[in-house]
Protein backbone atom coordinates (compact mmCIF):
# COMPACT_ATOMS: atom_id res chain seq x y z
CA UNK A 1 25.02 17.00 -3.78
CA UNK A 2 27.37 15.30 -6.17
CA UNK A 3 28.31 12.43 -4.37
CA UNK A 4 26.78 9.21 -5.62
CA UNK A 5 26.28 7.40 -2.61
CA UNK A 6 25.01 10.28 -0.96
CA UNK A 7 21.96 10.07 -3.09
CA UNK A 8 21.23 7.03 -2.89
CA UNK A 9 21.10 7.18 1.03
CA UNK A 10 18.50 9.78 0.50
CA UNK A 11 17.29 8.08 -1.91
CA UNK A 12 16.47 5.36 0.13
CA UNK A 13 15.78 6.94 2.99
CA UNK A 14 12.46 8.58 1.42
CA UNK A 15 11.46 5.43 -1.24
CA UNK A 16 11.14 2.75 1.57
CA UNK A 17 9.49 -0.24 0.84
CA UNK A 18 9.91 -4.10 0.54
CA UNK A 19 14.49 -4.72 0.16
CA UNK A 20 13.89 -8.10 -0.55
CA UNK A 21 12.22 -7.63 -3.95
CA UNK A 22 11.70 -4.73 -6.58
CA UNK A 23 10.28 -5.03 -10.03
CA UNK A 24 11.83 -3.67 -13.52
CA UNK A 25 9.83 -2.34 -16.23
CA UNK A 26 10.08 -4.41 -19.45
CA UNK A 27 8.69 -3.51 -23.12
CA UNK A 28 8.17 -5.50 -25.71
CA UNK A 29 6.39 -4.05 -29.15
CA UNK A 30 3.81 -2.09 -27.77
CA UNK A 31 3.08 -3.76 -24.98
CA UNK A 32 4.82 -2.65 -21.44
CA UNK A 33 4.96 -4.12 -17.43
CA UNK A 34 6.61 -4.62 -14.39
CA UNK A 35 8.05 -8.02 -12.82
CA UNK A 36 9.93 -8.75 -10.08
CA UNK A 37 13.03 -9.00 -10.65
CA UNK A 38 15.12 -12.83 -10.45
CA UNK A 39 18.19 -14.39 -10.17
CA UNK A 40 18.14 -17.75 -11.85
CA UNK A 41 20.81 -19.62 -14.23
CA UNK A 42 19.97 -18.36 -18.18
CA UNK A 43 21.44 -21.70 -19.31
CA UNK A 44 19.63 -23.93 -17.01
CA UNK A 45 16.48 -22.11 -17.83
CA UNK A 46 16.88 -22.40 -21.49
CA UNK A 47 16.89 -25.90 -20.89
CA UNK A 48 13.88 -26.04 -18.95
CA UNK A 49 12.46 -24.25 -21.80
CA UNK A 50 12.74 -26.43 -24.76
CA UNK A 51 11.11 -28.98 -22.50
CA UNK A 52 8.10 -27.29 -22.35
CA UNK A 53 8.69 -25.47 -19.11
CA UNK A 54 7.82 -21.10 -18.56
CA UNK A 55 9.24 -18.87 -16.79
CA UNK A 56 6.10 -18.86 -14.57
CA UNK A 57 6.44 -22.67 -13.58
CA UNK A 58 10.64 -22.35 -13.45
CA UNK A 59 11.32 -23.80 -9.87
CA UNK A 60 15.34 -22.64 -9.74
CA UNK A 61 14.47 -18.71 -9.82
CA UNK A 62 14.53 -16.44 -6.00
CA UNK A 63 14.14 -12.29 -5.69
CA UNK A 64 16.87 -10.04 -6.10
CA UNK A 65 16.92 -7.41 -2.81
CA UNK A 66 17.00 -4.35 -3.78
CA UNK A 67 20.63 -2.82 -2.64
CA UNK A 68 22.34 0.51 -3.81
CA UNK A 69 23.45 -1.30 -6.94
CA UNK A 70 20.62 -1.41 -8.22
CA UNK A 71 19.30 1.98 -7.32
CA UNK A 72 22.01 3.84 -8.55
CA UNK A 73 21.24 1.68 -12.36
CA UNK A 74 17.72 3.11 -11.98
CA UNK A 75 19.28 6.88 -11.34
CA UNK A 76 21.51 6.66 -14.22
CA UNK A 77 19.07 4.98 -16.39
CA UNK A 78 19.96 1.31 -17.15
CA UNK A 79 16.61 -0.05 -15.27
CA UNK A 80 13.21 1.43 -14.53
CA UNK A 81 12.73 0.09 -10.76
CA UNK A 82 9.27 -0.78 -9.29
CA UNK A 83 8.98 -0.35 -5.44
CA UNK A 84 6.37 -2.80 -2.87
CA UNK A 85 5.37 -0.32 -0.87
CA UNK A 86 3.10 -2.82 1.70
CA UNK A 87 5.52 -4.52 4.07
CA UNK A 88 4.93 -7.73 5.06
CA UNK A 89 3.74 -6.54 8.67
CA UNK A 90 0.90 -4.53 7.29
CA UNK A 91 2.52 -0.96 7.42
CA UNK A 92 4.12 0.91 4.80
CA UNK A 93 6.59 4.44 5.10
CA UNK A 94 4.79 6.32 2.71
CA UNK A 95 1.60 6.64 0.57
CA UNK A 96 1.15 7.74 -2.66
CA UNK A 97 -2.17 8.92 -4.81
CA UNK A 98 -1.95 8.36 -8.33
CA UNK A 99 -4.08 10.79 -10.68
CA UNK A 100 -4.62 10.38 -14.42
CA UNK A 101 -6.87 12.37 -17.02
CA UNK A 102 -6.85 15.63 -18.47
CA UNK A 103 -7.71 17.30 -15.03
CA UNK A 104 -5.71 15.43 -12.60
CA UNK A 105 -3.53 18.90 -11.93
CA UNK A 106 -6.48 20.23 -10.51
CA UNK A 107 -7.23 17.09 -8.44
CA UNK A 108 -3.85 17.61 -7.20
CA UNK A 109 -3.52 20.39 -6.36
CA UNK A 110 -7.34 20.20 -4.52
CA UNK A 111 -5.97 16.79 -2.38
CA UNK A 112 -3.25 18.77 -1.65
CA UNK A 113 -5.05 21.55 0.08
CA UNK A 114 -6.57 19.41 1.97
CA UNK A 115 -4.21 17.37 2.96
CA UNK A 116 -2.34 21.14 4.04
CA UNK A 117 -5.57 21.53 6.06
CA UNK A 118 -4.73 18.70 8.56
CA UNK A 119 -0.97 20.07 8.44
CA UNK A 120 0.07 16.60 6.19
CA UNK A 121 3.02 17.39 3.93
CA UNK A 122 2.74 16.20 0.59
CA UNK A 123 4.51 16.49 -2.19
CA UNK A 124 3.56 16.17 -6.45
CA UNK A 125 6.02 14.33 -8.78
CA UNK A 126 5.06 14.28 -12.70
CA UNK A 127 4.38 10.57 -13.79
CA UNK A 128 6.84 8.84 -16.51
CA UNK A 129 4.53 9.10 -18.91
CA UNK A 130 4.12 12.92 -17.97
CA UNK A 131 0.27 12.71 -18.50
CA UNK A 132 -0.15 11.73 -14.75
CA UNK A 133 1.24 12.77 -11.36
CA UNK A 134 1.71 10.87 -7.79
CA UNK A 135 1.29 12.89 -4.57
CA UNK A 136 3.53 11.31 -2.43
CA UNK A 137 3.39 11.21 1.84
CA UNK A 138 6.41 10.16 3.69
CA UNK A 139 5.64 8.30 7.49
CA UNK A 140 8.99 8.53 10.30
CA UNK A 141 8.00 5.16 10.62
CA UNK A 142 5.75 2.59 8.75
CA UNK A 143 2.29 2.84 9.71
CA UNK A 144 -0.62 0.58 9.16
CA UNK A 145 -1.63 0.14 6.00
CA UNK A 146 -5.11 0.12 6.40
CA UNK A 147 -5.28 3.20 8.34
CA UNK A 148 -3.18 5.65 6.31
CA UNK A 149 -5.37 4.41 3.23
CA UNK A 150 -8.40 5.24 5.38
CA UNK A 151 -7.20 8.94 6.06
CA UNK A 152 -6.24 9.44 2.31
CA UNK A 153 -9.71 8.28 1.49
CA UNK A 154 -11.51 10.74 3.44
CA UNK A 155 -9.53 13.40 2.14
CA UNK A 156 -10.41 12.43 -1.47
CA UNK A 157 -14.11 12.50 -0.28
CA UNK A 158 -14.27 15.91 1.34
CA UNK A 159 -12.31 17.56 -1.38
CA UNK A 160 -14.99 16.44 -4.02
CA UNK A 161 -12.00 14.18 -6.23
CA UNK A 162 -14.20 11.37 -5.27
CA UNK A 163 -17.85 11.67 -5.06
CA UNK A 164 -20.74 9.62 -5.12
CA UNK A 165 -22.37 11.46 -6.96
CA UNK A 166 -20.10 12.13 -9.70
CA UNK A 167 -18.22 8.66 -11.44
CA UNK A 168 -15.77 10.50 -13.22
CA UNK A 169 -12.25 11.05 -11.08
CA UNK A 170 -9.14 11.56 -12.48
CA UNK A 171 -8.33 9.54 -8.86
CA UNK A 172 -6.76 6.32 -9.92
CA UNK A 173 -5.33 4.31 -6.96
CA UNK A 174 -3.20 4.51 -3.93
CA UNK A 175 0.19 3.12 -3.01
CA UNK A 176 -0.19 0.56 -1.32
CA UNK A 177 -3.76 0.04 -3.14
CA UNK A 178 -4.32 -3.03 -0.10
CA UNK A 179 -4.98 -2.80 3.75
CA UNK A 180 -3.60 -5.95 4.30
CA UNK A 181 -1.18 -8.80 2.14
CA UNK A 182 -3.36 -11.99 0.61
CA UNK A 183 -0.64 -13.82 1.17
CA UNK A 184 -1.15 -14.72 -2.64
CA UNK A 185 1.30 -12.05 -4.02
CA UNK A 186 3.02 -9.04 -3.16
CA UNK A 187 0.62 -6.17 -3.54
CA UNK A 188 1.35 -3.33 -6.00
CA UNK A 189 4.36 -1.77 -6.50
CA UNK A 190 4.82 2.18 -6.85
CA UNK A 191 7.42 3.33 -10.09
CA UNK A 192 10.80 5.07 -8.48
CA UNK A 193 10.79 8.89 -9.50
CA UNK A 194 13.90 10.15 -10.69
CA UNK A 195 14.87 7.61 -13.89
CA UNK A 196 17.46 9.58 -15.74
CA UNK A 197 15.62 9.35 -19.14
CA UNK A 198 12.43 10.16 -17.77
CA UNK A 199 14.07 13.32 -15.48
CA UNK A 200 15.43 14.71 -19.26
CA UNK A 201 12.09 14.80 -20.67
CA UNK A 202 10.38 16.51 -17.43
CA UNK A 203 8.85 13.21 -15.98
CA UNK A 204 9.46 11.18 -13.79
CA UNK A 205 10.49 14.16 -11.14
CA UNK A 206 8.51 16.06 -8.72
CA UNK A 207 7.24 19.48 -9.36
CA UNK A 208 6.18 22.97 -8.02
CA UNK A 209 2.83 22.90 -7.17
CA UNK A 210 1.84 26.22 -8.21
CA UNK A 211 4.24 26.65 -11.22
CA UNK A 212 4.18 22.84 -12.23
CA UNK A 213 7.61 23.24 -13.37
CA UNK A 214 9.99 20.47 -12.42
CA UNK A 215 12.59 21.58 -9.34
CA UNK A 216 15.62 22.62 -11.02
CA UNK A 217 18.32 21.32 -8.09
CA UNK A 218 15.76 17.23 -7.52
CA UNK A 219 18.10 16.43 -4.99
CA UNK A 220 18.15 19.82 -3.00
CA UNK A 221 14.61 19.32 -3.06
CA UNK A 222 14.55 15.74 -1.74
CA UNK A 223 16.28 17.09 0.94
CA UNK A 224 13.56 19.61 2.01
CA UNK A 225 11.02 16.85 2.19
CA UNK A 226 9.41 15.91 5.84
CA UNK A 227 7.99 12.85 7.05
CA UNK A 228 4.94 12.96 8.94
CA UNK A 229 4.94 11.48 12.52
CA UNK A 230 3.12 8.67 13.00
CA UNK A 231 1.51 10.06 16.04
CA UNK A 232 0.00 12.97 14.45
CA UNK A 233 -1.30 10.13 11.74
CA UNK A 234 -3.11 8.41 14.85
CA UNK A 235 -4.56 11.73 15.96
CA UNK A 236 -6.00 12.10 12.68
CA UNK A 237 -7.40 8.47 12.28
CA UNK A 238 -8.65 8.58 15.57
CA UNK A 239 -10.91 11.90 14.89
CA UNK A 240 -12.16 9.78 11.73
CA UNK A 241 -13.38 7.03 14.01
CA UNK A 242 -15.14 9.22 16.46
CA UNK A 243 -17.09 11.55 13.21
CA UNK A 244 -17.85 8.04 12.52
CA UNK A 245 -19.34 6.62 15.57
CA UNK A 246 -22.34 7.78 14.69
CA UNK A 247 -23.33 5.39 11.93
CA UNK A 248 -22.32 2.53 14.82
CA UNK A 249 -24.76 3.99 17.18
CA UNK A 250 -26.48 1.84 19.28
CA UNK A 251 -29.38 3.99 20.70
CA UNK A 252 -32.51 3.53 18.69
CA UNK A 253 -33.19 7.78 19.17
CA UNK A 254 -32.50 8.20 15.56
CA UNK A 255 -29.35 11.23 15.11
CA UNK A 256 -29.09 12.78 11.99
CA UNK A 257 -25.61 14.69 11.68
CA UNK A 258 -24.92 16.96 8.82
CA UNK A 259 -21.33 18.10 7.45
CA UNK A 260 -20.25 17.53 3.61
CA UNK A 261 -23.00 14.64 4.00
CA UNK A 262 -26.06 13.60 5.96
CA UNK A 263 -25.73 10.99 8.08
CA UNK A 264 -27.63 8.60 10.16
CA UNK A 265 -27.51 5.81 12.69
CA UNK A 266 -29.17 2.85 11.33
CA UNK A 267 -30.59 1.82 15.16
CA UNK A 268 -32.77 4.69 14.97
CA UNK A 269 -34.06 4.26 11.63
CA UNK A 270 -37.53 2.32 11.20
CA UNK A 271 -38.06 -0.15 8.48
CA UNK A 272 -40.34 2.33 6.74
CA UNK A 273 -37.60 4.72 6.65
CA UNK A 274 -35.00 2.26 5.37
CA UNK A 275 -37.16 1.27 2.56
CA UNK A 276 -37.40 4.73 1.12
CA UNK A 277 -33.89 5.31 1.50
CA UNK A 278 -33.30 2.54 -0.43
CA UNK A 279 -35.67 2.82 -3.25
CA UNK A 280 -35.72 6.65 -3.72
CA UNK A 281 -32.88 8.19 -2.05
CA UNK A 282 -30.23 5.37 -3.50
CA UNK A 283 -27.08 7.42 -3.75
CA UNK A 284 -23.31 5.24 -5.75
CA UNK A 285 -21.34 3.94 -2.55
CA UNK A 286 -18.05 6.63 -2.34
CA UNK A 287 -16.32 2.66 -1.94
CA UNK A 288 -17.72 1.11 -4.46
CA UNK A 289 -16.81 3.91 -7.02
CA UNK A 290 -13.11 4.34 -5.08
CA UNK A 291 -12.36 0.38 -5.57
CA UNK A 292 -14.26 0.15 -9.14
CA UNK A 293 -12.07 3.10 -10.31
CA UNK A 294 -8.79 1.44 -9.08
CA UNK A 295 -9.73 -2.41 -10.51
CA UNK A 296 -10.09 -3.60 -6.88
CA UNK A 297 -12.43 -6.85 -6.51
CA UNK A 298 -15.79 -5.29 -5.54
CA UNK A 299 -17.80 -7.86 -4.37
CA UNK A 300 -18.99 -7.82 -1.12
CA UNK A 301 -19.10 -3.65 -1.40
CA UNK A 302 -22.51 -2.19 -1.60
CA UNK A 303 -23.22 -0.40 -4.63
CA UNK A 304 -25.16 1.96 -3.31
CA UNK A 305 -25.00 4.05 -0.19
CA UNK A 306 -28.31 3.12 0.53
CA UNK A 307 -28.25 -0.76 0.54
């Protein structure tokens, strides 16, 4: 696939996300980010500047969209792009799980056998930084936010990455890391794979999952990548819900259901019983650990399982 164009259609047609924003990566010293990325008058700006003004508080700046332009100056290498995954309807085509640490090719590869249990393609891509990887999930069309994160959630729970009994995970976060927009911001943004600079020193590019070598031919491989429907994505959240029910239970017979946990319904369990759940039996909350490990807000989550 030589032609240009041609790979940014693909391109695009995989990394879907927000068009009427992206964010570049910027460095300065040793520090490094993402913004979005503006379009504002330099000049005029200046002059807001020496009066005191930032770039924060500068009224005169909007978004640049993201259009093949500027794709195809994050494929040859003149910008590192940052993608919104979260729409602004809730739903997102794709999500991604970021790992980090000395073991997260092992949490990989684990989330990705069990994501090939529930027949849910998924595919590994080295991180820029090459001490990382994202396993990426493409949609055929955007699907709630909230749900998708649910699904990917329980999979990181019954493959043991996340565990309340263990606080160490090389788990970092998922993209989109929200269910839902504050309406305060954008959510966070995902970094585009395939930045030519990055690609040349083995990041930045997705891999072989058993030989963790990089694809030789990225774009033959791009082209080999399916998107999971939607509908089997429902099936899947639905049988969630329903191994859930349980804990919702409104008969007071008290139901004890045992799997990779134990579970109860609180209805059938007495006061007594609660109380020395609580105070012996008190168990790290799977969220608490998921959103502490990510730098989510945690209040309101229960610390323990048990409270």
């Amino acid at each position: 696939m030589e032609d240009l164009k041609t790979k940014i259609t693909l391109f695009r047609s995989l990394f879907r996300g927000r068009e009427d924003v992206f964010a570049t990566r910027w460095e300065k010293g040793n520090k490094s980010g993402y913004m979005p990325a503006y379009f504002y008058d330099p000049y005029h700006y200046r002059a807001y500047k020496m009066n005191g003004g930032t770039f924060q508080n500068y009224p005169d700046k909007s978004y640049l969209p993201l259009t093949d332009e500027q794709v195809a100056r994050h494929l040859n290498g003149a910008q590192f792009i940052g993608l919104y995954p979260l729409l602004p309807d809730n739903t997102s085509w794709f999500i991604a799980a970021d790992f980090d640490e000395q073991d997260w090719i092992t949490a990989c590869k684990r989330f990705m056998e069990e994501c090939d249990k529930i027949s849910v393609p998924v595919y590994l891509e080295r991180s820029r930084s090459g001490n990382g990887g994202h396993a990426w999930i493409f949609f055929d069309k955007p699907y709630p936010a909230h749900k998708s994160r649910k699904i990917i959630l329980s999979l990181l729970t019954t493959s043991g990455i996340v565990s309340s009994f263990d606080k160490n995970t090389s788990f970092d976060r998922l993209f989109p890391n929200q269910d839902y927009l504050s309406g305060k911001g954008l959510g966070n943004l995902i970094a585009l794979p395939l930045h030519l600079s990055s690609v040349q020193n083995g990041n930045n590019c997705f891999m072989d999952s058993v030989t963790m070598e990089p694809y030789v031919d990225q774009w033959h491989f791009l082209q080999s990548i399916k998107h999971v429907p939607t509908e089997h994505l429902e099936r899947i959240y639905s049988d969630l819900s329903q191994q859930r029910g349980i804990e919702n239970s409104s008969t007071d017979q008290l139901i004890i259901k045992l799997n990779n946990a134990i579970q109860l319904n609180r209805n059938g369990v007495n006061r007594v019983l609660i109380n020395f759940l609580k105070e012996e039996l008190n168990f790290p909350s799977t969220e608490f650990i998921i959103k502490k490990n990510s730098g989510r807000n945690t209040f309101g989550t229960n610390r323990y399982s048990g409270s």
